[in-house]
Protein backbone atom coordinates (compact mmCIF):
# COMPACT_ATOMS: atom_id res chain seq x y z
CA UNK A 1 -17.85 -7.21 -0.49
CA UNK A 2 -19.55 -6.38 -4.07
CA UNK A 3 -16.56 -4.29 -5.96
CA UNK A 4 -17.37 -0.97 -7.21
CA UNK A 5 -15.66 -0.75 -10.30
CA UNK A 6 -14.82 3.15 -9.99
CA UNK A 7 -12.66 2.26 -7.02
CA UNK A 8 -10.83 -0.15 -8.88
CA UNK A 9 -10.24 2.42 -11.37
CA UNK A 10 -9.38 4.94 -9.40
CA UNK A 11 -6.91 2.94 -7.16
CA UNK A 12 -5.07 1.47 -9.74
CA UNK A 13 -4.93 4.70 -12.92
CA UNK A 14 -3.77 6.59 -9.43
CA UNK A 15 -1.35 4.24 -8.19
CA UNK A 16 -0.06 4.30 -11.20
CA UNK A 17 0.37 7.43 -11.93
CA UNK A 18 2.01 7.80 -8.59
CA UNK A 19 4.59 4.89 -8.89
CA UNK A 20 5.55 6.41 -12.76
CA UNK A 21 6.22 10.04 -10.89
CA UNK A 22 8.27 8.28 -8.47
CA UNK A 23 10.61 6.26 -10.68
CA UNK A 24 10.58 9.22 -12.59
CA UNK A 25 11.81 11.44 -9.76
CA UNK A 26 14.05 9.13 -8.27
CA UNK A 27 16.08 9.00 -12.02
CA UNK A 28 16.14 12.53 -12.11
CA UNK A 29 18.00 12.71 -8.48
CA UNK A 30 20.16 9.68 -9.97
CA UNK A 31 21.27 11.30 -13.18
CA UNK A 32 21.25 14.92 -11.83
CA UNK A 33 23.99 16.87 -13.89
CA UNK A 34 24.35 14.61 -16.51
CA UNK A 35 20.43 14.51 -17.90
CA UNK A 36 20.57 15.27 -21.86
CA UNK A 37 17.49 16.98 -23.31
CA UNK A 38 16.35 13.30 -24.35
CA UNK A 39 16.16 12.54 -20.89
CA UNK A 40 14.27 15.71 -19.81
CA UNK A 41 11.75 15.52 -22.58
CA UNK A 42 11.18 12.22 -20.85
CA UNK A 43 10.39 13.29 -17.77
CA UNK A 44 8.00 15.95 -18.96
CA UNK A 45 6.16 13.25 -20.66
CA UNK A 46 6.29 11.11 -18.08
CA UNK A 47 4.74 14.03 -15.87
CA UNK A 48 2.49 14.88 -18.25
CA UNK A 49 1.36 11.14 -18.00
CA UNK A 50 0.83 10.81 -14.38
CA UNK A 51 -1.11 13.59 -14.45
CA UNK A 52 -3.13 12.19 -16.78
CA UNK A 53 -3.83 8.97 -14.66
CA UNK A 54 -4.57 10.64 -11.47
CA UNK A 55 -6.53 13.16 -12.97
CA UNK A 56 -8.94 9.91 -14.91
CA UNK A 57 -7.99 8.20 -10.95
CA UNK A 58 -9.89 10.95 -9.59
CA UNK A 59 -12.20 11.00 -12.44
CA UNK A 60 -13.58 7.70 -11.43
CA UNK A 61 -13.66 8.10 -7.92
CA UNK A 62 -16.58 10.21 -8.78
CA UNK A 63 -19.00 7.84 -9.97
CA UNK A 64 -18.85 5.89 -6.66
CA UNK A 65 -20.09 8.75 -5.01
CA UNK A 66 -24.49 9.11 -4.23
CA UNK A 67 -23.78 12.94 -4.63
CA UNK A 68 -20.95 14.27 -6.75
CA UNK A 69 -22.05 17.54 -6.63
CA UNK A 70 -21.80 17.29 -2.92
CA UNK A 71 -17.66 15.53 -3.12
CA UNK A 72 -16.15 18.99 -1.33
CA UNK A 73 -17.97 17.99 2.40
CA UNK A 74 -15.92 14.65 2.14
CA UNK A 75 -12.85 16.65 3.18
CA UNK A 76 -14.46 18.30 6.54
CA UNK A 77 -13.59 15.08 8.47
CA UNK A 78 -10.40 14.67 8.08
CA UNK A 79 -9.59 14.74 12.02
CA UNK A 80 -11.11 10.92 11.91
CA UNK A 81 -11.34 9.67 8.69
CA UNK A 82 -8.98 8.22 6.23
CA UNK A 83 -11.43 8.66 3.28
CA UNK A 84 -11.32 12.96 4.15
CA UNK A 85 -7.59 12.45 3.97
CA UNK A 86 -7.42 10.75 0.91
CA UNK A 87 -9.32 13.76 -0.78
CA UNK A 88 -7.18 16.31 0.80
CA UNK A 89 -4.19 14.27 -0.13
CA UNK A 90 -5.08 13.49 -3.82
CA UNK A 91 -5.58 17.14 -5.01
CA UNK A 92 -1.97 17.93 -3.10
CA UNK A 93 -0.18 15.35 -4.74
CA UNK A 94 -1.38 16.57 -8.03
CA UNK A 95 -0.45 20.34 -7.40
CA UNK A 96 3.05 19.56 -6.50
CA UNK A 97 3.21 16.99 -9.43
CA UNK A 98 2.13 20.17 -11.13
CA UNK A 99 4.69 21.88 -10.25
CA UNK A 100 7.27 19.69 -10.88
CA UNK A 101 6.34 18.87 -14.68
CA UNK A 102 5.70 22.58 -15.08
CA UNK A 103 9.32 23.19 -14.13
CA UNK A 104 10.66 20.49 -15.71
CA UNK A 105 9.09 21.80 -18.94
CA UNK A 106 10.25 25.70 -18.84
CA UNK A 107 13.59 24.57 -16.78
CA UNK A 108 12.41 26.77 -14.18
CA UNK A 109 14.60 26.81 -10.90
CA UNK A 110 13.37 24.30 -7.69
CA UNK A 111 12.68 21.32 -9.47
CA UNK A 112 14.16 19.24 -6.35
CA UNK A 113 11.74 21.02 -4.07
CA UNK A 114 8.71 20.41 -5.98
CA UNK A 115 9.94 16.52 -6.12
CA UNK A 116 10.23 16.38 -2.32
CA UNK A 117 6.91 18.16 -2.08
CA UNK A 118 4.83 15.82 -4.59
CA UNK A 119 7.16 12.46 -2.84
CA UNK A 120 6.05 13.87 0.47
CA UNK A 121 1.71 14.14 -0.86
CA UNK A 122 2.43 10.92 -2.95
CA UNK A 123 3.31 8.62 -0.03
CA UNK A 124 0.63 10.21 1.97
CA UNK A 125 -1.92 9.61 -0.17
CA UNK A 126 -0.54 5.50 -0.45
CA UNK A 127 -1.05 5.46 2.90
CA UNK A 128 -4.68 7.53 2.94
CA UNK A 129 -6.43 4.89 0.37
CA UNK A 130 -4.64 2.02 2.24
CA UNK A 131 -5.96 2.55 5.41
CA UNK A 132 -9.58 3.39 4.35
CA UNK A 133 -9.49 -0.45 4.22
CA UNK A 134 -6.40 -1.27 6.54
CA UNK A 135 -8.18 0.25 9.35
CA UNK A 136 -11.68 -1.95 9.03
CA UNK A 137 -10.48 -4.36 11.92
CA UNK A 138 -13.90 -6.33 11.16
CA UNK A 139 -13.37 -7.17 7.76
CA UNK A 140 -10.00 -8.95 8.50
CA UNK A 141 -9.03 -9.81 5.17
CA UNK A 142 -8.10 -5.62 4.81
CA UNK A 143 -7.11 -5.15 8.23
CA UNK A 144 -3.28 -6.07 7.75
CA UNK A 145 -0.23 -3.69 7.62
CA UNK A 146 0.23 -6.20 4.04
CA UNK A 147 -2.80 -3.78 2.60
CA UNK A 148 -0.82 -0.68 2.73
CA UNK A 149 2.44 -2.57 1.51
CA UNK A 150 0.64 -3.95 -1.60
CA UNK A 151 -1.00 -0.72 -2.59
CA UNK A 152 2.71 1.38 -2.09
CA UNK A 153 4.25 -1.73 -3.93
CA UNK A 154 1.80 -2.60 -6.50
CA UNK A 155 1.43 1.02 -7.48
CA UNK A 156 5.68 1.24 -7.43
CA UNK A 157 5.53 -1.54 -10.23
CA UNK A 158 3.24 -0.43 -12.54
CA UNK A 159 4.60 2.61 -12.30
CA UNK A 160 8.10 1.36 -13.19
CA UNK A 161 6.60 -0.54 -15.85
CA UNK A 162 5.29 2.50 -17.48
CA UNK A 163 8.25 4.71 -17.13
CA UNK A 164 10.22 1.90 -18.86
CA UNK A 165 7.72 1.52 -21.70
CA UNK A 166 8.79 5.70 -21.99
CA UNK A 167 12.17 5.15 -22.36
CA UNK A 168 12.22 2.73 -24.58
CA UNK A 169 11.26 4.74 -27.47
CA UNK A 170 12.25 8.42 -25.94
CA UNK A 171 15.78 7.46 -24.36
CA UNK A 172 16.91 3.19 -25.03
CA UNK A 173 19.75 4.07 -22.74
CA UNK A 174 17.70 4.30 -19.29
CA UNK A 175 15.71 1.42 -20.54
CA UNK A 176 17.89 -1.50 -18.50
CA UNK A 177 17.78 0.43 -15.52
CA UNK A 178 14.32 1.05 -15.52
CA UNK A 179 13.38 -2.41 -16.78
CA UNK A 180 15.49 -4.00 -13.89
CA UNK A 181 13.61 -1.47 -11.20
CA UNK A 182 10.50 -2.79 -12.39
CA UNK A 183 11.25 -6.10 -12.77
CA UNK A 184 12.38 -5.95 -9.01
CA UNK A 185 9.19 -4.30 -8.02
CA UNK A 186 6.84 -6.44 -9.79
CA UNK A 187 8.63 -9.64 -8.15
CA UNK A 188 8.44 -7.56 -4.88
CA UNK A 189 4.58 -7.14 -5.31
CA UNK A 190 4.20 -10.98 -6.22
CA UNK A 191 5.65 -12.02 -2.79
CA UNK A 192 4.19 -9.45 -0.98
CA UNK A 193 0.41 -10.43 -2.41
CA UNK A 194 1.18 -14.38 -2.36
CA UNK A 195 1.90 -13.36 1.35
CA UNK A 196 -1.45 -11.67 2.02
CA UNK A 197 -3.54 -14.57 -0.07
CA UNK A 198 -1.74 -17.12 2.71
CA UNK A 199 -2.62 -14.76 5.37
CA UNK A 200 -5.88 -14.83 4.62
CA UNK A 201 -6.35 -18.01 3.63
CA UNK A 202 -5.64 -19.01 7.10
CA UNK A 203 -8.31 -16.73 8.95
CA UNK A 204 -10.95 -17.96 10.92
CA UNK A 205 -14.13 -16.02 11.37
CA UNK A 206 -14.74 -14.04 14.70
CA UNK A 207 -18.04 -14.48 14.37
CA UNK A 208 -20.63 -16.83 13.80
CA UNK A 209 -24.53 -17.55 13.18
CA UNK A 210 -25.05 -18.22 16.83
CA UNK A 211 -23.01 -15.02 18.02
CA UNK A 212 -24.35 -12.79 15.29
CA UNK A 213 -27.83 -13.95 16.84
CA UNK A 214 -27.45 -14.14 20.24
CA UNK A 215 -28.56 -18.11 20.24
CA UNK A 216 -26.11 -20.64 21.92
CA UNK A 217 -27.62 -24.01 20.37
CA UNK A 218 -25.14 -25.60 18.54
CA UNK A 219 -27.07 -26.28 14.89
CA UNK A 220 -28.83 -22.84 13.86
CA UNK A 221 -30.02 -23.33 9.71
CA UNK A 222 -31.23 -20.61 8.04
CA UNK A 223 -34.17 -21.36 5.54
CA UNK A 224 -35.29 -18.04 4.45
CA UNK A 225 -33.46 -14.13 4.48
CA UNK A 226 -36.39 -12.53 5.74
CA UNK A 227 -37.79 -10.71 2.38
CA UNK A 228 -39.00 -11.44 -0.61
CA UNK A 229 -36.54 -9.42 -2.71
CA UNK A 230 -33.08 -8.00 -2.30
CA UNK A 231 -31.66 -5.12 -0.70
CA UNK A 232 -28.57 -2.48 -0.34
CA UNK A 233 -27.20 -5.16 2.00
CA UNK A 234 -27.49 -8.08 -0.26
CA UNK A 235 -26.22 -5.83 -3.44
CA UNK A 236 -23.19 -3.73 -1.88
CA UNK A 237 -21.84 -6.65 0.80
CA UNK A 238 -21.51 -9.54 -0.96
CA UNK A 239 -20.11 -10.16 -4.82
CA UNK A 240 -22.54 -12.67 -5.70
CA UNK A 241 -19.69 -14.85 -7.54
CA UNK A 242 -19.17 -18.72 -6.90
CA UNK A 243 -15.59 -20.24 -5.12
CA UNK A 244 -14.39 -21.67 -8.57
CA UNK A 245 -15.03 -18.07 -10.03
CA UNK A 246 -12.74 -16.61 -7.01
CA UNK A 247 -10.21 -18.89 -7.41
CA UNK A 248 -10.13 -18.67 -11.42
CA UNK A 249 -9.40 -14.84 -10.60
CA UNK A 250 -7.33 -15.08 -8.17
CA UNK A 251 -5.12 -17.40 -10.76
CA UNK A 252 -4.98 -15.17 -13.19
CA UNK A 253 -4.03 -12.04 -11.52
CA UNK A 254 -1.68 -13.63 -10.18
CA UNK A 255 -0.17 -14.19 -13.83
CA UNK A 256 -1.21 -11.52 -15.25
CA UNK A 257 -0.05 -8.91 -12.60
CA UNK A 258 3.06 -10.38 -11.60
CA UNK A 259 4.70 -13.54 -13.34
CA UNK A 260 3.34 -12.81 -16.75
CA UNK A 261 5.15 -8.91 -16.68
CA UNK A 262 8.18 -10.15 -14.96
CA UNK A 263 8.85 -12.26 -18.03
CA UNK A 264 8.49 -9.75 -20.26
CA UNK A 265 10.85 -7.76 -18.57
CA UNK A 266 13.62 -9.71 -18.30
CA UNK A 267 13.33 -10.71 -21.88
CA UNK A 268 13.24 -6.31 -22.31
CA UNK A 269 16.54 -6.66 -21.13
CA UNK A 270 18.26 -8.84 -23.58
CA UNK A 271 15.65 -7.89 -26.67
CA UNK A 272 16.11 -5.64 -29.10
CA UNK A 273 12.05 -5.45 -29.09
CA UNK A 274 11.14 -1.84 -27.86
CA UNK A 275 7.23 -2.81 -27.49
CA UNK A 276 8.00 -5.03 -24.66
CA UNK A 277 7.93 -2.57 -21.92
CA UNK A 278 4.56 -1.28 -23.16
CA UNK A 279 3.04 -4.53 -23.59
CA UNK A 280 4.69 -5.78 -20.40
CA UNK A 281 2.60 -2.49 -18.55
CA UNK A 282 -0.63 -3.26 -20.80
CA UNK A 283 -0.93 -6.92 -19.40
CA UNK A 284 0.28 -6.17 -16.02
CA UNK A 285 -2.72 -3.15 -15.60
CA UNK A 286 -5.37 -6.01 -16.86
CA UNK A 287 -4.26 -7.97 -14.00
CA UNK A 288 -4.24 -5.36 -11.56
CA UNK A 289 -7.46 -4.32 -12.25
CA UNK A 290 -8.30 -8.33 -11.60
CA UNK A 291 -6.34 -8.33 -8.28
CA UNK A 292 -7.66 -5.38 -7.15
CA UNK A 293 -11.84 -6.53 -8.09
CA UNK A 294 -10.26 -10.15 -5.68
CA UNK A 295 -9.00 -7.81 -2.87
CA UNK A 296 -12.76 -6.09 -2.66
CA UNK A 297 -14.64 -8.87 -3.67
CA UNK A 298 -11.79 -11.69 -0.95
CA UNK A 299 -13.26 -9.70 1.98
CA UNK A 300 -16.59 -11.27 3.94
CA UNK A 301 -18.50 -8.77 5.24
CA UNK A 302 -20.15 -10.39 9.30
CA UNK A 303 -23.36 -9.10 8.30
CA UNK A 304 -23.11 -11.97 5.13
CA UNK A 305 -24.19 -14.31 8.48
CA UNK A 306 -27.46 -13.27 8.47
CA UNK A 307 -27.84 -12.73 4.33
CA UNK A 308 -26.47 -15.94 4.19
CA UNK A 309 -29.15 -18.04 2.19
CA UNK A 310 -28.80 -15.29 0.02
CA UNK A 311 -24.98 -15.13 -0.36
């Protein structure tokens, strides 16, 4: 598939914005009666912050559309389609995030309710953009239950990552818990993608040239696509980028995501350098944003059979 960049965008400023909420949340429930005003300015900012990446998330999403002004009919199927979900669950999630920051800010009462609320909308809409691509059974590089664990994961560590670059300039003391909650994330995301690359790796293609044509002789070539020029199936289905480039990406997300941040973490933990977290988050987004252009770009659309000359 050709990536659309305001996907990419949108699926990793939101997922991270959704995994900082989370760690947030969860150190709230963990520190409940004993959270100074340090540690609630904190998680006001940190509020503040994943509202600010799900807001640019959503942002994005917009330029990927042929219509914008036309993005509200997107939610009237949401009886069959993940994508309708996905919109109804996005605006949700921020309400209740909402919410929560806006208590957290004017210590109004039911912050634990609005938590549960935004949890509830946040893990819903993991699982809404996971299966817009989880449930393609054609393009088998998506269709894996390993889709919707890397987005929840992936999304958890970068998330983790940011809340620790937070605390360690608003509150040092949470920042060895939160370092070693990211660290463990990130290290879960690594296996859990290195998993999915040898899945894939290993696939063999339902189809072929003589299915996709109907033809049973055993050499079919291709010499010419049909047309002199290209077309929306040409552009949108395939990425137009050699093996070596694929596999030079590939590499370095795999650094740069995963074993690159991990380091940096672990040396948060002993260092007395407070930049680490942030610099740990800045590298490990770069390298999202190439993993996530891989997991478009990694899946072969059948119709590439016929553009093939092309491709």
């Amino acid at each position: 598939m050709n990536p659309a960049f305001s996907v990419i965008f949108f699926t990793t400023l939101s997922g991270a914005g959704q995994g900082l909420f989370v760690t947030l949340a969860m150190a709230e429930l963990l520190t409940r009666g004993s959270a100074t005003p340090a540690a609630q300015g904190l998680l006001v900012a940190g509020g503040v912050l994943a509202l600010l990446l799900t807001g640019l998330g959503l942002l994005a999403s917009f330029f990927h559309l042929g219509h914008p002004q036309r993005a509200w009919r997107a939610a009237a199927m949401w009886r069959t389609s993940w994508l309708s979900r996905e919109v109804i669950a996005l605006p949700l999630f921020m309400a209740c995030l909402l919410g929560w920051t806006a208590a957290q800010a004017f210590g109004l009462p039911g912050t634990l309710v609005w938590a549960a609320a935004a949890m509830v909308t946040c893990l819903a809409l993991w699982i809404c953009t996971a299966m817009i691509y989880a449930s393609l059974r054609f393009l088998q590089e998506w269709a894996s239950a390993y889709t919707l664990v890397n987005y929840i994961v992936l999304g958890l560590a970068s998330g983790a990552t940011l809340a620790t670059a937070l605390a360690a300039s608003a509150q040092p003391e949470l920042l060895a818990p939160l370092a070693g909650t990211a660290l463990l994330l990130t290290l879960a995301g690594m296996v859990s993608r290195l998993l999915s690359l040898r899945r894939n790796a290993r696939l063999k293609p339902r189809s072929t040239l003589q299915t996709a044509l109907g033809i049973r002789h055993p050499r079919i070539e291709q010499r010419a696509q049909g047309f002199m020029g290209g077309s929306f199936n040409t552009r949108e289905f395939f990425h137009g980028r050699t093996a070596a480039m694929l596999r030079q990406v590939k590499t370095g997300f795999v650094l740069g995501a995963f074993v690159v941040p991990a380091a940096m973490l672990a040396l948060a933990l002993v260092s007395p350098i407070t930049l680490l977290p942030a610099a740990a988050f800045a590298v490990q987004y770069v390298g999202l944003l190439a993993e996530r252009w891989f997991f478009f770009a990694q899946a072969n659309h059948p119709q590439n059979l016929y553009y093939q000359v092309v491709s």
